[in-house]
Protein backbone atom coordinates (compact mmCIF):
# COMPACT_ATOMS: atom_id res chain seq x y z
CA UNK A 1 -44.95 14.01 -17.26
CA UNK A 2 -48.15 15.95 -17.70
CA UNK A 3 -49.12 16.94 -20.78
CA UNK A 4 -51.14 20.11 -22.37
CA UNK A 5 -54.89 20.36 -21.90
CA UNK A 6 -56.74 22.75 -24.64
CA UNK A 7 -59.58 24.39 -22.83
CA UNK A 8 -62.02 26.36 -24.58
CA UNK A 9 -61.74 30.21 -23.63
CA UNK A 10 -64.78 31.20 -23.44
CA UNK A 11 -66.50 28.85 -22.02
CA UNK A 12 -63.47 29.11 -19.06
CA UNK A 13 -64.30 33.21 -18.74
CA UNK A 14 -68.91 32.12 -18.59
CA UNK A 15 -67.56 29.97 -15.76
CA UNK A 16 -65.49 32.27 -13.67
CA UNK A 17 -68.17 35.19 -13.99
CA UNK A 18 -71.19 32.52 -13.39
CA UNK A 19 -69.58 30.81 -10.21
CA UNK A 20 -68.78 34.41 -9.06
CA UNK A 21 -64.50 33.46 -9.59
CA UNK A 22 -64.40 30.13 -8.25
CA UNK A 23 -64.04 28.68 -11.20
CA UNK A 24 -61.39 31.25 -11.72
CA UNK A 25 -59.18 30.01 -8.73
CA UNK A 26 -59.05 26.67 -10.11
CA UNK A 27 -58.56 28.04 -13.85
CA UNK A 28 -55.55 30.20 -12.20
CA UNK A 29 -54.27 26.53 -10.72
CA UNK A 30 -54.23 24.69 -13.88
CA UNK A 31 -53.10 27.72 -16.16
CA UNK A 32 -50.04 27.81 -13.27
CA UNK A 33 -49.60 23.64 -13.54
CA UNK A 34 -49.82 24.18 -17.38
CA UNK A 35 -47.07 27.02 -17.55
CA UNK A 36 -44.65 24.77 -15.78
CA UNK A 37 -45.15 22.16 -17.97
CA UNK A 38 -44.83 23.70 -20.98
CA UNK A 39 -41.46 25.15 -20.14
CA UNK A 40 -40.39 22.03 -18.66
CA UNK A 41 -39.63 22.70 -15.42
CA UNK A 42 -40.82 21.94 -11.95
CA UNK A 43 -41.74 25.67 -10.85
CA UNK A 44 -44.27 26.73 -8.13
CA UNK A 45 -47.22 24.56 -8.26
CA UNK A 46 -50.44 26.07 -8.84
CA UNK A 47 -52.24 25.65 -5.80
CA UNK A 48 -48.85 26.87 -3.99
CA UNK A 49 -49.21 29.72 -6.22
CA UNK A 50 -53.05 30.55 -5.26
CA UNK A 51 -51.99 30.07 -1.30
CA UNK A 52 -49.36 32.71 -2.09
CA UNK A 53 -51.88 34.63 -3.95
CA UNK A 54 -54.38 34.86 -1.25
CA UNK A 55 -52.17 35.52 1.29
CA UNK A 56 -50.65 38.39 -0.31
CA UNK A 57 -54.45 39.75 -0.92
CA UNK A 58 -52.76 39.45 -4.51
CA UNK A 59 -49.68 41.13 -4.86
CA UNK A 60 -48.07 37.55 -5.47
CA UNK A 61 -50.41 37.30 -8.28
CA UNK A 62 -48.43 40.27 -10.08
CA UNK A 63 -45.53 38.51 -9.93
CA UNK A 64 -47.10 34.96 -11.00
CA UNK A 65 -48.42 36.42 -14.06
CA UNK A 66 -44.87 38.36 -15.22
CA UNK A 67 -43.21 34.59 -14.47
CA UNK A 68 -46.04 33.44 -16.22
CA UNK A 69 -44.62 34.86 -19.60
CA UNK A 70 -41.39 34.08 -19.14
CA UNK A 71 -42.22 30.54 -19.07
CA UNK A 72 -44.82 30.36 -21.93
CA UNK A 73 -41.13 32.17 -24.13
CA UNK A 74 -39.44 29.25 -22.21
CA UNK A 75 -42.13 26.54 -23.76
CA UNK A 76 -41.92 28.32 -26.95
CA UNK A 77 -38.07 28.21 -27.08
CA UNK A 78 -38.18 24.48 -26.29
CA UNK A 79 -40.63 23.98 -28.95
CA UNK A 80 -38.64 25.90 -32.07
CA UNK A 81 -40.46 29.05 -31.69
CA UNK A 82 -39.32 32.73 -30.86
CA UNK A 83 -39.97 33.87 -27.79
CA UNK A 84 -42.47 36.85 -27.32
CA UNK A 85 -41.31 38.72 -24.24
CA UNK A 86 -44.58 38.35 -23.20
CA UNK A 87 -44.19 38.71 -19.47
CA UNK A 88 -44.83 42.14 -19.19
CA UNK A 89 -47.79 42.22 -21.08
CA UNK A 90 -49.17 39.17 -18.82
CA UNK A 91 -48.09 42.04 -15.94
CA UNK A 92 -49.58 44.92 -16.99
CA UNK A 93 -53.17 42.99 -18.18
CA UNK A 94 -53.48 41.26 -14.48
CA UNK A 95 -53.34 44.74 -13.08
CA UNK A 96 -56.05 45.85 -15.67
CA UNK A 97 -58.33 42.74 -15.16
CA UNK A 98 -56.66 39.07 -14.29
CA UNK A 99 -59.86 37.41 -17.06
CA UNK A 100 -57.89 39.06 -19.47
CA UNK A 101 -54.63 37.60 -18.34
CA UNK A 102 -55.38 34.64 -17.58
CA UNK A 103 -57.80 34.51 -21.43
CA UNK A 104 -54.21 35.85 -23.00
CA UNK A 105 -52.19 32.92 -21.16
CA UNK A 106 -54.72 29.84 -22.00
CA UNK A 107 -54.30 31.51 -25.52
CA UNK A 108 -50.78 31.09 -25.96
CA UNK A 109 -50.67 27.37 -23.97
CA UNK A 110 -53.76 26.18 -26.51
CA UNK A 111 -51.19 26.85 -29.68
CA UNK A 112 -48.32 25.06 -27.34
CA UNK A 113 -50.37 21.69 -27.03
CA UNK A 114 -50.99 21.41 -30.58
C-alpha cells in the first residue's frame, strides 16, 4: 500500500504559478492519490479525477474537493483523531481559488504522514 508523501507547501504553490498550473494538475493527482490513501480506501484515482475534472470544464472539481474532506475526517478517524467536517470548507475555498484548497488539503495530509 502507498504510503504518505510530505511535500513542502510552498514550494508546491511557486511551482503551479511558475509552470502556469501544470504543476498544479499533477499536484491535484497526487493530493487525490494521497486522500485515498489516507482514508484507506480505493476511491477515484487521481488522474481519473483530473479526466473528470477537465471534462466537466471543472464542475467535477467541486465535488472532488467536498469528497476530499470527507476522506482526510475518514484518515483522521482511522488514525485516533476527531474528524473536522472539513469538506465544506475544502468546497467553498475551491470555488474561491483551488491554490488555496488544494494548500489547505496538503496541510492536513502533511500532519497525517507524521
Amino acid at each position: 500500500m502507498r504510503t504518505l508523501q510530505q511535500r513542502n507547501i510552498a514550494l508546491c504553490i511557486v511551482l503551479s504559478v511558475v509552470t502556469c498550473g501544470i504543476y498544479a494538475l499533477y499536484w491535484f493527482v497526487c493530493l487525490t492519490d494521497d486522500t485515498n490513501t489516507a482514508a484507506g480506501v480505493e476511491g477515484t484515482s487521481g488522474v481519473l479525477a483530473l479526466v473528470l475534472t477537465l471534462i466537466t470544464c471543472g464542475i467535477y472539481g467541486f465535488y472532488w474537493a467536498y469528497k476530499c474532506g470527507e476522506k482526510l475526517d475518514q484518515g483522521r478517524m482511522n488514525r485516533g483523531l476527531p474528524a473536522a467536517n472539513s469538506g465544506v470548507l475544502y468546497l467553498i475555498l475551491y470555488l474561491l481559488g483551488g491554490i488555496i484548497a488544494y494548500a489547505l488539503i496538503q496541510n492536513e495530509l502533511n500532519r497525517l504522514a507524521e
